[in-house]
Protein backbone atom coordinates (compact mmCIF):
# COMPACT_ATOMS: atom_id res chain seq x y z
CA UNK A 1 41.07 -93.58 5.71
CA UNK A 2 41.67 -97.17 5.13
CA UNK A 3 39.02 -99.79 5.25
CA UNK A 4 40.65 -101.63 8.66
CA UNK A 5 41.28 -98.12 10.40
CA UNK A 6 37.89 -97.24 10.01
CA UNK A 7 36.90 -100.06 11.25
CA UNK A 8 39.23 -100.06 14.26
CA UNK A 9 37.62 -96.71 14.98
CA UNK A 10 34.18 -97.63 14.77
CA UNK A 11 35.21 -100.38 17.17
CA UNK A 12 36.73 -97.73 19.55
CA UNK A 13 34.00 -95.13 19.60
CA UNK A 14 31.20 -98.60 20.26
CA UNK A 15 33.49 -99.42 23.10
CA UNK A 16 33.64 -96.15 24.60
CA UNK A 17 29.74 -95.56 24.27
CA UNK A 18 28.87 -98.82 25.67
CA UNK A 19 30.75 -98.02 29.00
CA UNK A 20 30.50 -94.57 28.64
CA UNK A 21 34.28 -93.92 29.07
CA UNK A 22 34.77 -90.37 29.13
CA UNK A 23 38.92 -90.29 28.16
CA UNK A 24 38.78 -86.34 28.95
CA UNK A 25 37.17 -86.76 32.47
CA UNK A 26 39.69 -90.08 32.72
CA UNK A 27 42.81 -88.05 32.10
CA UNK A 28 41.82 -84.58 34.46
CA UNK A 29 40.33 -86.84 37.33
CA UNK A 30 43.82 -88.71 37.61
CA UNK A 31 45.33 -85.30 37.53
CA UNK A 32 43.69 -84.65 40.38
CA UNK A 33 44.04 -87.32 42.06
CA UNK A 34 47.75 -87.41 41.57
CA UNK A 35 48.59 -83.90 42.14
CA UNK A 36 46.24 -84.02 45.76
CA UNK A 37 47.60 -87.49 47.09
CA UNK A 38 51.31 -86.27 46.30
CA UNK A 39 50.72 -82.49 47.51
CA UNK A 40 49.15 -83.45 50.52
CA UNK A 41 52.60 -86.14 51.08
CA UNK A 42 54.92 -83.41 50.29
CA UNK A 43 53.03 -80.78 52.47
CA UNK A 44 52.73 -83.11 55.69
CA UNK A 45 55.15 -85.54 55.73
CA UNK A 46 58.09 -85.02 53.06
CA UNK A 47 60.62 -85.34 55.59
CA UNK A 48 59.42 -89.29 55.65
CA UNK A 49 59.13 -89.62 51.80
CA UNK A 50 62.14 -91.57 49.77
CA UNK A 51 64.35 -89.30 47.95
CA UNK A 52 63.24 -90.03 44.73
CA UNK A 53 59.51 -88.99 45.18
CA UNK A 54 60.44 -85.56 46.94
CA UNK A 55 63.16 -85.29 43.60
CA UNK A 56 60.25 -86.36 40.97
CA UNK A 57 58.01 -83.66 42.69
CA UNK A 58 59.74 -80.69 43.13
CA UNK A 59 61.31 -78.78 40.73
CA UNK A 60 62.71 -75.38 39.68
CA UNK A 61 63.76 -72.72 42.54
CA UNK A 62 61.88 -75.34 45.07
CA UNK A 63 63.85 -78.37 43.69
CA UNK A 64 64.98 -81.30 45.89
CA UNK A 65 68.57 -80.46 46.81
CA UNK A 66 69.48 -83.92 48.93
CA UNK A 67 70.79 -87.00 47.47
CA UNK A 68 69.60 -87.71 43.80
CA UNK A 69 68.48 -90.93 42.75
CA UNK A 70 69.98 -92.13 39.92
CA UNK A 71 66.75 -93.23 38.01
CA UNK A 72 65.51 -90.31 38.37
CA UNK A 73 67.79 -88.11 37.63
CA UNK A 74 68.15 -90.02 34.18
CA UNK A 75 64.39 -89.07 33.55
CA UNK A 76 65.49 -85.44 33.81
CA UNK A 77 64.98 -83.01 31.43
CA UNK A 78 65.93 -79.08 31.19
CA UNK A 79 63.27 -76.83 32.65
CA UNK A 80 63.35 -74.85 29.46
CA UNK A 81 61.83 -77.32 28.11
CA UNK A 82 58.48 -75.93 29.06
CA UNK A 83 58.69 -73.65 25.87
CA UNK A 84 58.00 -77.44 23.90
CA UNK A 85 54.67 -77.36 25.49
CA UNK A 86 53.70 -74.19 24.86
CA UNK A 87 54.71 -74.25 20.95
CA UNK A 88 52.12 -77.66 20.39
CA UNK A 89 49.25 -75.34 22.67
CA UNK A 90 49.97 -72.51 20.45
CA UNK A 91 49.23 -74.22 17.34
CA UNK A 92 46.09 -76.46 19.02
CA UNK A 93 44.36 -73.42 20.48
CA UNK A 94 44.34 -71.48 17.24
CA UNK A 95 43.53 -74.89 15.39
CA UNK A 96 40.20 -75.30 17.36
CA UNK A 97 39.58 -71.24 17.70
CA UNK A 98 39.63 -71.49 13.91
CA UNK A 99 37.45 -74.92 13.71
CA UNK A 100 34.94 -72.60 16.03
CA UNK A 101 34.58 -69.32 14.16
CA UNK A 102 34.68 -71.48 10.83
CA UNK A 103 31.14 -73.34 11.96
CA UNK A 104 29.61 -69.84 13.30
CA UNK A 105 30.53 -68.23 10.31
CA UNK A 106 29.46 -70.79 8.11
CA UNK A 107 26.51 -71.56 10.15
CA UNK A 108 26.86 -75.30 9.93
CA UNK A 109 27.98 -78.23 11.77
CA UNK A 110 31.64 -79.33 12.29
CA UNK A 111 33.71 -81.81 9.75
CA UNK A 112 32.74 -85.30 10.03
CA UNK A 113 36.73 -86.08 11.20
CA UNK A 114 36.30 -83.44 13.70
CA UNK A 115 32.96 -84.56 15.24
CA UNK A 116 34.22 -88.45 15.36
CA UNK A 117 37.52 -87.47 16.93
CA UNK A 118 35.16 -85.53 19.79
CA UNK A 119 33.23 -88.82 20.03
CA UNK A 120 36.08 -90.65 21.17
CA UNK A 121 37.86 -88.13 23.52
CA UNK A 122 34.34 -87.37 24.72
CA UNK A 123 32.56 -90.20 25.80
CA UNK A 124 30.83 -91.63 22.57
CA UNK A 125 28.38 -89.80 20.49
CA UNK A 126 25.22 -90.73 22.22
CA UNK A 127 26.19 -89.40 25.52
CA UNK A 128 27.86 -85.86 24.30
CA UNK A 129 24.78 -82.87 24.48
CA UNK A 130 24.83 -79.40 23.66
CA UNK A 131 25.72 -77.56 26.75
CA UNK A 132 27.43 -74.90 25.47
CA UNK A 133 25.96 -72.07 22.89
CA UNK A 134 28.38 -70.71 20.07
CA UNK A 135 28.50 -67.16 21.88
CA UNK A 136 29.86 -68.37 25.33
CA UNK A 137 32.29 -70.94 22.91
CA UNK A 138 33.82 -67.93 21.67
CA UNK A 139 34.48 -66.24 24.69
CA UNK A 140 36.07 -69.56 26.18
CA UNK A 141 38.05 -70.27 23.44
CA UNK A 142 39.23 -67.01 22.96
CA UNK A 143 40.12 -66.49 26.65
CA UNK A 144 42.54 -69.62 26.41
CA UNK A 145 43.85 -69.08 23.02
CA UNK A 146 44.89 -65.52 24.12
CA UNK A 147 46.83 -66.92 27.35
CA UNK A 148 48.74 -69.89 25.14
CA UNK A 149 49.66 -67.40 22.68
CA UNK A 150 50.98 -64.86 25.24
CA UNK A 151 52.86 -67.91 27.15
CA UNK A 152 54.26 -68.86 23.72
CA UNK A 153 56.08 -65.77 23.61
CA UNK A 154 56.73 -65.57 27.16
CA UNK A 155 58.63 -68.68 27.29
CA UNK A 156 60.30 -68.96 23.69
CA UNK A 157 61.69 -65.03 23.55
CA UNK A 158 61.33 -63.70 27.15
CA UNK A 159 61.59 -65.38 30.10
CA UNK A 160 65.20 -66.95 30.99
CA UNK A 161 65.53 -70.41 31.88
CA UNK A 162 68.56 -71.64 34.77
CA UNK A 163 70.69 -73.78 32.61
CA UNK A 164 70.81 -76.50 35.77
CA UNK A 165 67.01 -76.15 36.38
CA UNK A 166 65.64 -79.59 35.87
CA UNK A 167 61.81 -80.78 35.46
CA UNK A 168 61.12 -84.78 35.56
CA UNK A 169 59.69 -85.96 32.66
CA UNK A 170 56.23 -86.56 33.68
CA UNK A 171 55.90 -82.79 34.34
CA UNK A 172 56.72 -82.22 30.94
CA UNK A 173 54.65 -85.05 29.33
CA UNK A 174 51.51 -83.64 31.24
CA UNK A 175 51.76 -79.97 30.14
CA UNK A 176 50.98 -81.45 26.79
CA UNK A 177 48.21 -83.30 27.60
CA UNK A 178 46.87 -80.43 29.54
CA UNK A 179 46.90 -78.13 26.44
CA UNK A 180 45.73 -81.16 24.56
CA UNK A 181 42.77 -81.95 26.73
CA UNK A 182 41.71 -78.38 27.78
CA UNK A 183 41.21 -77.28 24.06
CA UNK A 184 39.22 -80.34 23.14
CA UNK A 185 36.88 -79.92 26.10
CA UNK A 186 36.39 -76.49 24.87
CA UNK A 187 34.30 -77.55 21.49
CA UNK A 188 33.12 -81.23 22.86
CA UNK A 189 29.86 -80.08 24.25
CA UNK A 190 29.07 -76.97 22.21
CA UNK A 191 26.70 -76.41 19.84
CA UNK A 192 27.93 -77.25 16.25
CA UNK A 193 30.16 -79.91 17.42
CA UNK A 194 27.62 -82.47 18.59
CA UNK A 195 26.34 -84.04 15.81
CA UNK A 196 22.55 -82.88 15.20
CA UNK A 197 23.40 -79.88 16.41
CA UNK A 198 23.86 -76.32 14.79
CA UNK A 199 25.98 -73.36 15.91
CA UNK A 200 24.31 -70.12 16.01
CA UNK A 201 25.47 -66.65 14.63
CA UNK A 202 27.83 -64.58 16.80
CA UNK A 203 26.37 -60.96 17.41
CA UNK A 204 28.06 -59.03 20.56
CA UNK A 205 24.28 -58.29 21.49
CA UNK A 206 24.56 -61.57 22.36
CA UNK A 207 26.64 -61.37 25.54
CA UNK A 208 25.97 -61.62 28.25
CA UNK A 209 26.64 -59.16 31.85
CA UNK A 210 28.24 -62.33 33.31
CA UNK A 211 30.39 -63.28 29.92
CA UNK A 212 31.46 -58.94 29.78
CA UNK A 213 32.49 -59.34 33.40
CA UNK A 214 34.56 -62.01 33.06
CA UNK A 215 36.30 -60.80 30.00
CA UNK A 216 37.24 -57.92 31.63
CA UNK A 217 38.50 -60.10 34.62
CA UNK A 218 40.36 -62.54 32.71
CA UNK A 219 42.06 -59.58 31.11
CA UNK A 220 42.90 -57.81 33.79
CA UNK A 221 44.03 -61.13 35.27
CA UNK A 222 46.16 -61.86 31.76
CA UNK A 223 48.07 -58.15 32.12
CA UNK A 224 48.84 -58.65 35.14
CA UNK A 225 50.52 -62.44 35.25
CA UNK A 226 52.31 -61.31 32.09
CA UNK A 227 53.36 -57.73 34.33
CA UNK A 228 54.41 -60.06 37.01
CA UNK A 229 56.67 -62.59 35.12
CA UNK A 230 58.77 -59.90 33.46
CA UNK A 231 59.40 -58.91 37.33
CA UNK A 232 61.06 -62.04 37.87
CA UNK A 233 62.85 -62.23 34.07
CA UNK A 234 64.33 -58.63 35.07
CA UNK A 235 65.39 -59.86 38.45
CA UNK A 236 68.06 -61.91 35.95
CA UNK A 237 69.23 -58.84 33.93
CA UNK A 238 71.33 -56.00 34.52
CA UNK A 239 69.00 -53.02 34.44
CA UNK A 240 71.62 -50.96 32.19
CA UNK A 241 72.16 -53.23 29.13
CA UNK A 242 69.03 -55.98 29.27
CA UNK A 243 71.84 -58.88 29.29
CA UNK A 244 71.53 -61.65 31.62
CA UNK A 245 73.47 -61.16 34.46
CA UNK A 246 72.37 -64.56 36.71
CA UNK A 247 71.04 -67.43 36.66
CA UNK A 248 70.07 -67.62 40.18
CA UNK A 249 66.58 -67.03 41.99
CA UNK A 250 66.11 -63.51 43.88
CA UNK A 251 63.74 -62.05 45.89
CA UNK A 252 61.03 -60.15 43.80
CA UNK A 253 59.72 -57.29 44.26
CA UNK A 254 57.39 -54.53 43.07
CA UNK A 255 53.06 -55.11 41.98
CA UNK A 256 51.45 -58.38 43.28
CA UNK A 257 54.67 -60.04 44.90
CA UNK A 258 53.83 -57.08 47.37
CA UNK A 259 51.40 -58.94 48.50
CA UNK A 260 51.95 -63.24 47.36
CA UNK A 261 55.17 -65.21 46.89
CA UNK A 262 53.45 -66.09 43.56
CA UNK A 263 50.87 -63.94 41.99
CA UNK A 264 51.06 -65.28 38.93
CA UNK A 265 50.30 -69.02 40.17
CA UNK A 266 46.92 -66.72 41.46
CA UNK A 267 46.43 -65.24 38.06
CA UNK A 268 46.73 -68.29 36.61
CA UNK A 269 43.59 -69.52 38.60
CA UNK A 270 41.38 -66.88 38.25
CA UNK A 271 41.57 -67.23 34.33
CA UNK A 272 40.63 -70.51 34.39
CA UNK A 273 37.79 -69.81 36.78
CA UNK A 274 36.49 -67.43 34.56
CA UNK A 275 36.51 -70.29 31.59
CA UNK A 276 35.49 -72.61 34.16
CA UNK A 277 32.74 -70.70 35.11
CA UNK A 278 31.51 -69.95 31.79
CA UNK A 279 32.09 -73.53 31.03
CA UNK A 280 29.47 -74.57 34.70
CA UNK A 281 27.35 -77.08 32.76
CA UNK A 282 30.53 -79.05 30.91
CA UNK A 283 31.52 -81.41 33.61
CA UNK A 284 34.95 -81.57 32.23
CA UNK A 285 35.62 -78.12 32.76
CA UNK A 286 34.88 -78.48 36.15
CA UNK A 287 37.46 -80.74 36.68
CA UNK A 288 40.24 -78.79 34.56
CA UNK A 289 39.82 -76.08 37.19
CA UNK A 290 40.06 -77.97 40.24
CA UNK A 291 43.42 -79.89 38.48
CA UNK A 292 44.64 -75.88 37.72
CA UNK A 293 43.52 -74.92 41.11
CA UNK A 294 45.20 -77.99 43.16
CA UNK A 295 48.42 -77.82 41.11
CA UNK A 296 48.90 -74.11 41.26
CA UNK A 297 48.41 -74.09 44.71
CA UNK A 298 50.51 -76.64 45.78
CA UNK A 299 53.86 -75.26 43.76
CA UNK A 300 52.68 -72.06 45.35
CA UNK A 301 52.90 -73.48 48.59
CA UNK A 302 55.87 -74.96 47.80
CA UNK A 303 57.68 -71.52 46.74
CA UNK A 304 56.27 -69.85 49.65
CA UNK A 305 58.16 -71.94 51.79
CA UNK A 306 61.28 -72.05 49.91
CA UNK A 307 61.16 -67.90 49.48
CA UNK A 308 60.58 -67.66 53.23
CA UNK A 309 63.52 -70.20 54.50
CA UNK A 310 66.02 -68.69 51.92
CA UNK A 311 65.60 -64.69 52.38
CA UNK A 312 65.64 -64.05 56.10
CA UNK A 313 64.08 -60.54 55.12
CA UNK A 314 61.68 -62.19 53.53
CA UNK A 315 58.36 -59.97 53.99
CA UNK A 316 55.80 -61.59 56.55
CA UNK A 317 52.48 -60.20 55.35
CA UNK A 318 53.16 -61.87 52.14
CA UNK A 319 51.09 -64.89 51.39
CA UNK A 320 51.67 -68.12 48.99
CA UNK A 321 48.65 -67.88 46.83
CA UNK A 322 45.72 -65.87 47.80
CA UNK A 323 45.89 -62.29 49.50
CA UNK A 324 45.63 -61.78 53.01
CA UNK A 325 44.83 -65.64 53.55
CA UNK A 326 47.07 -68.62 51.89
C-alpha cells in the first residue's frame, strides 16, 4: 500500500473512532428506517402517494401497473437481475467462512488487512470487543454461507425470471450491500478478529443445546424455502417436458402456500432469527434482523393482497406471512 493511502486510511479509521461512527449500524438503521416509513405509506395511504413512489416500491407480481413515470422507469432494471447479487454474496460468504476456519485452525489472529478493514466498517478499533466466541462464529457463518450458496443456484440455474419483470435500481444496489454488510458483521465482533484477541479451537463438544437447536431449525427452515420456490418455478413449466410454458404469475399450491401467500418470505425470517439470535450480544445483528424482518414482511403483505384481489378463489384461511395470524 502506498505511503498517501495509508495515510488516508489511518485518517479514516481516527475519524471514525473519534465519533464512534459505526458504518455497519449506519447502513442497516437507514434500512430500516426506509423500508418502515415507505411500508407503512404504501400500506395506509398508497392510493394518495405520486406515481413514481408507488412504481419505485413495488415490484415483481405486485408491481405498480398505473401510469409510469418516465424517470423512473429509466432507472429500471430486469428483475433477473437479482442473480448479480447473489453471485458477489456467493463469493463474500465463502471469502469470510474461509478467513474464519483459517484463524481457528491456525489458532491465531486475523491478517492485519483484514482486522483494519473491520476497524473501519466497524466503528474504529477501540470500540470493537469480543462478543462472539469462534464456536458460535462458525455456526453463524455457516448458516448464511449455506443459504447464499443455495440462492446462488436458485437464481442463476433454477428459478425463471418474467422477461417484463422490472426492479428499480435501488432494490438492486441494496441486495449488495446487504450481502456485503451481513457477512462483515459476522467476523467484526468475534474472537480472532478484534485485535488482541485469539480464536479458540472448534470441537463439536463445544456446542451448545441452543446452537444444535437452531441448526436444526435453520435447516429445516432452508429445505423448506428451497421446497417452496421450486413450487412456484414449476407453476411456469409444463409438467411433461420441464420447458417453460409462461411467464405469468399463478396461484400456488401444495406445502406451506397451504397455509401463507408467501412461506418463503417466512422462511426467510426465521433463518435470520436463528443467526440473529445466536448473534444477541452483536448489536448489528440485531438490526440486520429487524431490516430482514420489516422488508420481508412488507413484500409479503404486499403479495398477499395482490394474490387475494387477482384469484377470486383465492383460499381465505391463508395468511401473508405468519400462520394463522398475518
Amino acid at each position: 500500500m502506498a505511503p498517501h493511502e495509508s495515510g488516508l486510511l489511518e485518517v479514516l479509521e481516527s475519524l471514525l473512532d473519534r465519533y464512534k461512527i459505526n458504518l455497519l449500524q449506519m447502513m442497516f438503521g437507514t434500512f430500516i428506517a426506509t423500508i418502515v416509513f415507505f411500508g407503512g405509506l404504501m400500506t395506509f395511504v398508497e392510493k394518495h402517494l405520486p406515481n413514481s413512489i408507488r412504481q419505485s416500491f413495488r415490484y415483481g407480481k405486485h408491481s405498480f401497473k398505473g401510469e409510469t413515470d418516465p424517470l423512473v422507469a429509466w432507472l429500471e432494471v430486469p428483475k433477473s437481475w437479482f442473480k448479480h447479487f447473489y453471485v458477489f454474496a456467493l463469493f463474500w460468504s465463502w471469502l469470510g467462512f474461509y478467513l474464519l476456519i483459517s484463524t481457528v485452525r491456525e489458532q491465531k489472529e486475523a491478517p492485519e488487512y483484514v482486522l483494519r478493514f473491520l476497524d473501519i466498517m466497524g466503528g474504529g478499533r477501540s470500540h470493537r470487543k469480543v462478543e462472539i466466541d469462534s464456536t458460535t462464529a462458525c455456526v453463524g457463518t455457516l448458516m448464511l454461507t449455506l443459504q447464499c450458496t443455495r440462492r446462488f443456484y436458485e437464481t442463476n440455474f433454477v428459478q425463471i425470471f418474467s422477461r417484463k419483470s422490472k426492479i428499480n435500481l435501488s432494490h438492486y444496489a441494496v441486495g449488495y450491500v446487504h450481502y456485503f454488510g451481513a457477512i462483515i458483521a459476522l467476523l467484526s465482533n468475534t474472537s480472532g478478529f478484534v485485535r488482541g484477541s485469539k480464536p479458540m479451537e472448534f470441537s463439536l463438544d463445544r456446542l451448545t443445546g441452543q446452537q444444535i437447536l437452531y441448526l436444526v431449525v435453520f435447516f429445516i427452515a432452508w429445505q423448506q424455502q428451497y421446497a417452496s420456490n421450486m413450487i412456484l418455478v414449476n407453476l411456469r413449466k409444463d409438467p411433461q417436458t420441464g420447458s417453460v410454458r409462461t411467464e405469468k404469475h399463478l396461484l400456488p399450491k401444495g406445502g406451506l402456500f397451504n397455509l401463507l401467500s408467501s412461506p418463503h418470505m417466512f422462511l426467510e425470517v426465521v433463518m435470520y432469527f436463528c443467526i440473529a439470535d445466536l448473534y444477541m450480544p452483536v448489536r448489528i445483528w440485531r438490526l440486520i434482523f429487524l431490516w430482514v424482518a420489516s422488508n420481508q414482511t412488507i413484500n409479503a403483505l404486499l403479495t398477499h393482497k395482490w394474490y387475494r384481489e387477482t384469484f377470486r378463489e383465492y383460499p381465505k384461511n391463508r395468511r401473508a406471512i405468519i400462520p394463522f395470524l398475518l
